[in-house]
N, C-alpha and C. Protein backbone atom coordinates (compact mmCIF):
# COMPACT_ATOMS: atom_id res chain seq x y z
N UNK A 1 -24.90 -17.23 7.31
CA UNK A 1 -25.22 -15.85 6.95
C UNK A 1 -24.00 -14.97 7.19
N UNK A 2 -23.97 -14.07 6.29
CA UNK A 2 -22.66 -13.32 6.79
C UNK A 2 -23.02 -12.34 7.30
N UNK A 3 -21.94 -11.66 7.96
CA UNK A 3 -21.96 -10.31 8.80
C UNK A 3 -21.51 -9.19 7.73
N UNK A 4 -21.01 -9.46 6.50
CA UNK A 4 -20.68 -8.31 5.76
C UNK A 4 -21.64 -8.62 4.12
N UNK A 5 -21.73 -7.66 3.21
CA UNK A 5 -22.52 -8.15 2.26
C UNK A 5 -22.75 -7.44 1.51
N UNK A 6 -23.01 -7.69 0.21
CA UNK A 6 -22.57 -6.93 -0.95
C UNK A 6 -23.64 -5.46 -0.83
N UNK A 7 -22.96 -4.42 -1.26
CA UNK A 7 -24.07 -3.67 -1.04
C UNK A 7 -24.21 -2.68 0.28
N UNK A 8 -23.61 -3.06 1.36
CA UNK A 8 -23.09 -2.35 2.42
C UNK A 8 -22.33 -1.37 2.59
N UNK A 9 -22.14 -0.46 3.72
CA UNK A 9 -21.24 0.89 3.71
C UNK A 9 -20.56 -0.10 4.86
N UNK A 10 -19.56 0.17 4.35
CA UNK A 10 -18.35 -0.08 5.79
C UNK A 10 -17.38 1.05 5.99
N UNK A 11 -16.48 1.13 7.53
CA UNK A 11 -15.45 1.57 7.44
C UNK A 11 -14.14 0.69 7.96
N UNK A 12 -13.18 1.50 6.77
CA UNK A 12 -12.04 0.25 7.67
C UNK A 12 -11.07 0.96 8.37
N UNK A 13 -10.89 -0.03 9.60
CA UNK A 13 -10.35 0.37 10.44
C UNK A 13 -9.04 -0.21 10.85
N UNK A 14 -8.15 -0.43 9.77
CA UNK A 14 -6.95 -0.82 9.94
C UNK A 14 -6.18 -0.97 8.54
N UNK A 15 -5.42 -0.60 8.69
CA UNK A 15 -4.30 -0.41 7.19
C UNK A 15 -3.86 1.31 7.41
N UNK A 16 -3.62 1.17 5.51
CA UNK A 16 -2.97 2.55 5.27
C UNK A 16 -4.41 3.44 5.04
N UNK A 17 -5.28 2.93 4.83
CA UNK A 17 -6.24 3.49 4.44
C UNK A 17 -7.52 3.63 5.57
N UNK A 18 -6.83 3.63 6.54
CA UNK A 18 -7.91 3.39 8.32
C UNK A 18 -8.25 5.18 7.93
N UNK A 19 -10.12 4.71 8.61
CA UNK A 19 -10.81 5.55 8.98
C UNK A 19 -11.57 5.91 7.61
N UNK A 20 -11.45 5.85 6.23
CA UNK A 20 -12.03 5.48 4.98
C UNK A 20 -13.47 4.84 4.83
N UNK A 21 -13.94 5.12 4.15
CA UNK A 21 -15.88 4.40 4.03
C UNK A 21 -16.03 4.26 2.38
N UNK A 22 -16.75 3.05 2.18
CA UNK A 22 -16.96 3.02 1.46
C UNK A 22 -17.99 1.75 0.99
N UNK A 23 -18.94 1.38 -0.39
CA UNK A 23 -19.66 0.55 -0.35
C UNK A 23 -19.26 -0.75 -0.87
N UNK A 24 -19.49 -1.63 -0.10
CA UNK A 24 -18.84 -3.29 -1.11
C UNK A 24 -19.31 -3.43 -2.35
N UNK A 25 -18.22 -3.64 -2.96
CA UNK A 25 -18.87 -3.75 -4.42
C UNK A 25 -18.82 -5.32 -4.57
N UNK A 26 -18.07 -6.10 -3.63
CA UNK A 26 -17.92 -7.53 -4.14
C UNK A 26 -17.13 -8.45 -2.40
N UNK A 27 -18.23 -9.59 -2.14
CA UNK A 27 -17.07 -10.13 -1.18
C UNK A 27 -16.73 -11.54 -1.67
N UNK A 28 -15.49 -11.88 -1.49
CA UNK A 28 -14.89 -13.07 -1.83
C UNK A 28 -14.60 -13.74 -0.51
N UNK A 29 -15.40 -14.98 -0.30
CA UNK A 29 -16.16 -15.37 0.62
C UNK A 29 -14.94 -16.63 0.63
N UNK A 30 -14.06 -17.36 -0.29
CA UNK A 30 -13.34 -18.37 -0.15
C UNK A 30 -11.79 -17.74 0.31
N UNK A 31 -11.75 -16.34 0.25
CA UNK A 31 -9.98 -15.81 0.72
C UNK A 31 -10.44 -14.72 1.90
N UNK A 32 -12.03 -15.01 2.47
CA UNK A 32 -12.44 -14.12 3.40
C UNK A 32 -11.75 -12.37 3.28
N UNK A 33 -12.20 -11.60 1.67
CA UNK A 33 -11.85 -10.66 1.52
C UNK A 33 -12.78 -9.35 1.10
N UNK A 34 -12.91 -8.66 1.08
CA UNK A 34 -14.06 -7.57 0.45
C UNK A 34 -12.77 -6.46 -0.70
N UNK A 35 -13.97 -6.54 -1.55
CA UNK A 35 -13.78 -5.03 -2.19
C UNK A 35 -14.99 -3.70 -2.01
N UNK A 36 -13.92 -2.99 -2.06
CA UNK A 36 -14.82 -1.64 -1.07
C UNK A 36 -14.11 -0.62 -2.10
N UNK A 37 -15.19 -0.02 -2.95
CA UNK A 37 -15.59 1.13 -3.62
C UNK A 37 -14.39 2.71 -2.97
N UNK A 38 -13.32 2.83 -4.02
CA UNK A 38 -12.21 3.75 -3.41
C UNK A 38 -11.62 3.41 -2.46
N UNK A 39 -11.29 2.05 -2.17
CA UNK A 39 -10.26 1.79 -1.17
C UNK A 39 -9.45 0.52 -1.61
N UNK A 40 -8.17 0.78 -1.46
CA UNK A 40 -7.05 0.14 -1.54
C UNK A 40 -7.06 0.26 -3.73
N UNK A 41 -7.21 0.96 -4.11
CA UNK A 41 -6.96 0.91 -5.57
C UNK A 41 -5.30 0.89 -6.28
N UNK A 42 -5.26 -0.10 -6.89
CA UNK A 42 -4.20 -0.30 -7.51
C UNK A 42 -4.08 -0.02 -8.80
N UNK A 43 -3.06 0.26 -9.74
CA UNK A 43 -2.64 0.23 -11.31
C UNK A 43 -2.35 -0.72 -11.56
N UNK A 44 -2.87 -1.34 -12.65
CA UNK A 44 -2.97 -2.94 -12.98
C UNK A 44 -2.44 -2.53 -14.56
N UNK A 45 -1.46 -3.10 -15.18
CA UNK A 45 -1.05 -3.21 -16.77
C UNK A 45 -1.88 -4.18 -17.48
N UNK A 46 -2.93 -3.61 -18.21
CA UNK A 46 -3.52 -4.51 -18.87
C UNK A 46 -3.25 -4.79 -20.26
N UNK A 47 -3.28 -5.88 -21.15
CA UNK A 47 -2.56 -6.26 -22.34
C UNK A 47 -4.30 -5.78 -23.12
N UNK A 48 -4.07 -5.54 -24.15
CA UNK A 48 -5.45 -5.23 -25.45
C UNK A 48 -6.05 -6.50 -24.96
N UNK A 49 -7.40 -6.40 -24.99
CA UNK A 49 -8.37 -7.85 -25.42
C UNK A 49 -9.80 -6.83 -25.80
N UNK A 50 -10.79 -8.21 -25.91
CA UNK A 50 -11.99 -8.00 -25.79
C UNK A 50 -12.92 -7.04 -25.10
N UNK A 51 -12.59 -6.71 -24.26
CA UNK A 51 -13.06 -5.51 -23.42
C UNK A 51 -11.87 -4.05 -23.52
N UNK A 52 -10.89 -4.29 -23.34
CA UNK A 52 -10.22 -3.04 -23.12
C UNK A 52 -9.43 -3.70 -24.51
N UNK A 53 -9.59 -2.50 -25.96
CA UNK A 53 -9.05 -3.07 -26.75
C UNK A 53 -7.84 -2.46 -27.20
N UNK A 54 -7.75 -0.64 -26.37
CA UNK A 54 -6.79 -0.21 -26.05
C UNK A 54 -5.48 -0.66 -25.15
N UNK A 55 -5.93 -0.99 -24.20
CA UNK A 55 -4.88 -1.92 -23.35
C UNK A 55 -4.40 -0.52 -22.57
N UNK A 56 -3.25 -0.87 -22.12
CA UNK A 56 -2.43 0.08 -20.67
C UNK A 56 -3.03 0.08 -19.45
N UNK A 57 -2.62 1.26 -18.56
CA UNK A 57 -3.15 1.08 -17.49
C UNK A 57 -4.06 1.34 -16.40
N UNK A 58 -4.58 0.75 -15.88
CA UNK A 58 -6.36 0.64 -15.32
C UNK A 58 -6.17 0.96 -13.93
N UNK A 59 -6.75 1.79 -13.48
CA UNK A 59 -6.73 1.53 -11.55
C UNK A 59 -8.02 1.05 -11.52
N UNK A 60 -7.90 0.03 -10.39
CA UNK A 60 -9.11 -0.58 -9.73
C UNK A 60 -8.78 -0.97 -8.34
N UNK A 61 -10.02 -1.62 -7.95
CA UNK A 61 -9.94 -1.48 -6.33
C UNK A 61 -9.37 -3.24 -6.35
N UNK A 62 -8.82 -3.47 -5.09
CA UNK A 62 -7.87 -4.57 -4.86
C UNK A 62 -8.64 -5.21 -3.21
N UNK A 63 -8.91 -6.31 -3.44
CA UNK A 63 -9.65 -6.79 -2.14
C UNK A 63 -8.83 -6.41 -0.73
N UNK A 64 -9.31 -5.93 0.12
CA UNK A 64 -9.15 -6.02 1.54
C UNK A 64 -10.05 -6.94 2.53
N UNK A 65 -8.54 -7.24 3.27
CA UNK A 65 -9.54 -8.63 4.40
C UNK A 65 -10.59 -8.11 5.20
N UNK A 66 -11.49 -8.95 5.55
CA UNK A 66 -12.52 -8.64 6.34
C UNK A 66 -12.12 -8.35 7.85
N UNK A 67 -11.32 -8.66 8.34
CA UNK A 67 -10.70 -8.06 9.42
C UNK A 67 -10.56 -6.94 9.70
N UNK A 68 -9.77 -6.05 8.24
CA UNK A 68 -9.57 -4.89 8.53
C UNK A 68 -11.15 -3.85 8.46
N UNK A 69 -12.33 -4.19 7.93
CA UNK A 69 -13.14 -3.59 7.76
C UNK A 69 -14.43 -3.57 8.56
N UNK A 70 -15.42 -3.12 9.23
CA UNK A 70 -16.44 -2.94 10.26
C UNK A 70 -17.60 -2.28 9.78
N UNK A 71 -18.61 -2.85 9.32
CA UNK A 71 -20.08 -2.38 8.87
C UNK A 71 -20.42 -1.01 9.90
N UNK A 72 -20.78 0.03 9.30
CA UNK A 72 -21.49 1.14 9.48
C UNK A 72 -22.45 1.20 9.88
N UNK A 73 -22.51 1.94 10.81
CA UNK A 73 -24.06 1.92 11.81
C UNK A 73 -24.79 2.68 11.08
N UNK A 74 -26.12 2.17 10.68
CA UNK A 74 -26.89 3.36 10.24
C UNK A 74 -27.16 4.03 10.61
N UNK A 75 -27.27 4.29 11.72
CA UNK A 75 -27.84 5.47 12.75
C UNK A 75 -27.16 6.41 12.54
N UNK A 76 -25.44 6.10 13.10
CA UNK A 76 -24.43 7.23 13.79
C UNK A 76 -23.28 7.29 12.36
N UNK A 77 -23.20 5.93 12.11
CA UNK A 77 -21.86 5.80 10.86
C UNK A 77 -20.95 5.64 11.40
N UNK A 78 -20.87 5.68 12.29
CA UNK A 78 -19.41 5.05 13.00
C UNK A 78 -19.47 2.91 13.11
N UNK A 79 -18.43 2.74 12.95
CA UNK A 79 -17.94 1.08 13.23
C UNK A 79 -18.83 0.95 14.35
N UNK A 80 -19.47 -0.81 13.79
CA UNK A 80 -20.31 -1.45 14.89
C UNK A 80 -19.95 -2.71 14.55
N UNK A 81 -20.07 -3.55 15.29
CA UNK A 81 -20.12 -5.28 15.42
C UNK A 81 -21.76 -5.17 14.73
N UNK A 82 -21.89 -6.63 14.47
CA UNK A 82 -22.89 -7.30 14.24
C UNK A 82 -23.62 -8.01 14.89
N UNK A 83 -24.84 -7.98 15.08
CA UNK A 83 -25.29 -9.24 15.87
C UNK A 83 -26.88 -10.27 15.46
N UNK A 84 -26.70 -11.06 15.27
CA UNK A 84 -28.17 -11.52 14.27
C UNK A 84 -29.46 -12.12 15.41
N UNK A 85 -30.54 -11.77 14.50
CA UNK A 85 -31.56 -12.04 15.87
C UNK A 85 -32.38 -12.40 14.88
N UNK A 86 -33.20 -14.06 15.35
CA UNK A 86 -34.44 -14.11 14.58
C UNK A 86 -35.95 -13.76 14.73
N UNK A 87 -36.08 -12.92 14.03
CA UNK A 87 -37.94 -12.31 13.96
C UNK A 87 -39.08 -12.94 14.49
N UNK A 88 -39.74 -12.69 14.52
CA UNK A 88 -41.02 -13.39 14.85
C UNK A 88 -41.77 -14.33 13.72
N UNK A 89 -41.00 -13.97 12.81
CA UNK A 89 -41.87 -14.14 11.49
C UNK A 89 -41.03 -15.89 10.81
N UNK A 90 -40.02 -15.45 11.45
CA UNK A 90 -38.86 -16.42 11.17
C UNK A 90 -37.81 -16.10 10.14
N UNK A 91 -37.54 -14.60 10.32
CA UNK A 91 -36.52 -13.91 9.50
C UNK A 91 -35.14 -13.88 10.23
N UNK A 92 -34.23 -14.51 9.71
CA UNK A 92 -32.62 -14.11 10.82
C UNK A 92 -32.88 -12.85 10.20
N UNK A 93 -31.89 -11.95 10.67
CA UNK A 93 -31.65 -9.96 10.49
C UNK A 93 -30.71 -9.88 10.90
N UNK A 94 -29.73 -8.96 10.54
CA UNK A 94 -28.51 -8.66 11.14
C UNK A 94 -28.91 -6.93 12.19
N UNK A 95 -28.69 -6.85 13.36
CA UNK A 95 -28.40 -5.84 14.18
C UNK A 95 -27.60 -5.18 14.65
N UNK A 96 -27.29 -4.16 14.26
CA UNK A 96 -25.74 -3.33 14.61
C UNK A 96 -26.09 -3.08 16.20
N UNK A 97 -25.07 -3.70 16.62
CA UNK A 97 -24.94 -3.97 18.51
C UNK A 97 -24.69 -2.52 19.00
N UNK A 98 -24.25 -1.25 18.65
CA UNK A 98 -23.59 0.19 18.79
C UNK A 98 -25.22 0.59 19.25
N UNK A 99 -25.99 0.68 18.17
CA UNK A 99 -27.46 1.37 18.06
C UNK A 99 -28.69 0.07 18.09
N UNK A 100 -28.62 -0.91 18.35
CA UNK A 100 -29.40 -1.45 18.27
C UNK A 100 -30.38 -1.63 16.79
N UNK A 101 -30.09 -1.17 16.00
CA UNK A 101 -31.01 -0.63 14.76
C UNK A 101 -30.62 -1.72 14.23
N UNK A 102 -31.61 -2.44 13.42
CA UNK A 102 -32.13 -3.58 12.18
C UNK A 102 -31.44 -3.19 10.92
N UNK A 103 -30.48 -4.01 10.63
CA UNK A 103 -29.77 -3.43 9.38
C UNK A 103 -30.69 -4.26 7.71
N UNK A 104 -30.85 -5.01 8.13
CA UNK A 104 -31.73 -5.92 7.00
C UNK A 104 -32.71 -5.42 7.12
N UNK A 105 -33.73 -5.16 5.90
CA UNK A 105 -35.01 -3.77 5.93
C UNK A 105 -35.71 -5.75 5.76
């Protein structure tokens, strides 16, 4: 199970872009990296195709490692660790350790 996941608010807390929030739009789970919605965006030269039939140039967001980034407490919004606990029911859940609060509804 992971500790980060598509769909999440994080903040990251290391780079050029420390102290920034934003929601995963995508994690790449084999280079242990996230993309996070307005952070780290690059200009990419794209050639004409099928989708962009204009071509030139595109900003988009550029993966950042999971290192640099820390899931959002729902409570407070500030950086929390993770911690997973299984239910009664026999659900693992992820728990932000800061607030104690159930991040998996």
């Amino acid at each position: 199970m992971q500790r980060i996941r598509s769909g999440d608010e994080v903040v990251v807390i290391a780079g050029k872009h420390k102290g920034r929030r934003g929601k995963v739009l995508r994690v790449v789970p084999e280079s242990d990296r996230v993309v996070v919605q307005g952070v780290n965006v690059v200009t990419k030269h794209v050639k004409p195709g099928k989708e962009n039939p204009q071509g030139g140039i595109v900003k988009r967001e550029a993966p950042v490692h999971l290192s640099n980034v820390m899931l959002a407490d729902p409570q407070s919004g500030d950086p929390t660790r993770v911690r997973f606990q299984v239910l009664d029911d026999g659900r693992k859940v992820r728990i932000a350790v800061k607030s104690g609060e159930q991040i998996d509804k």
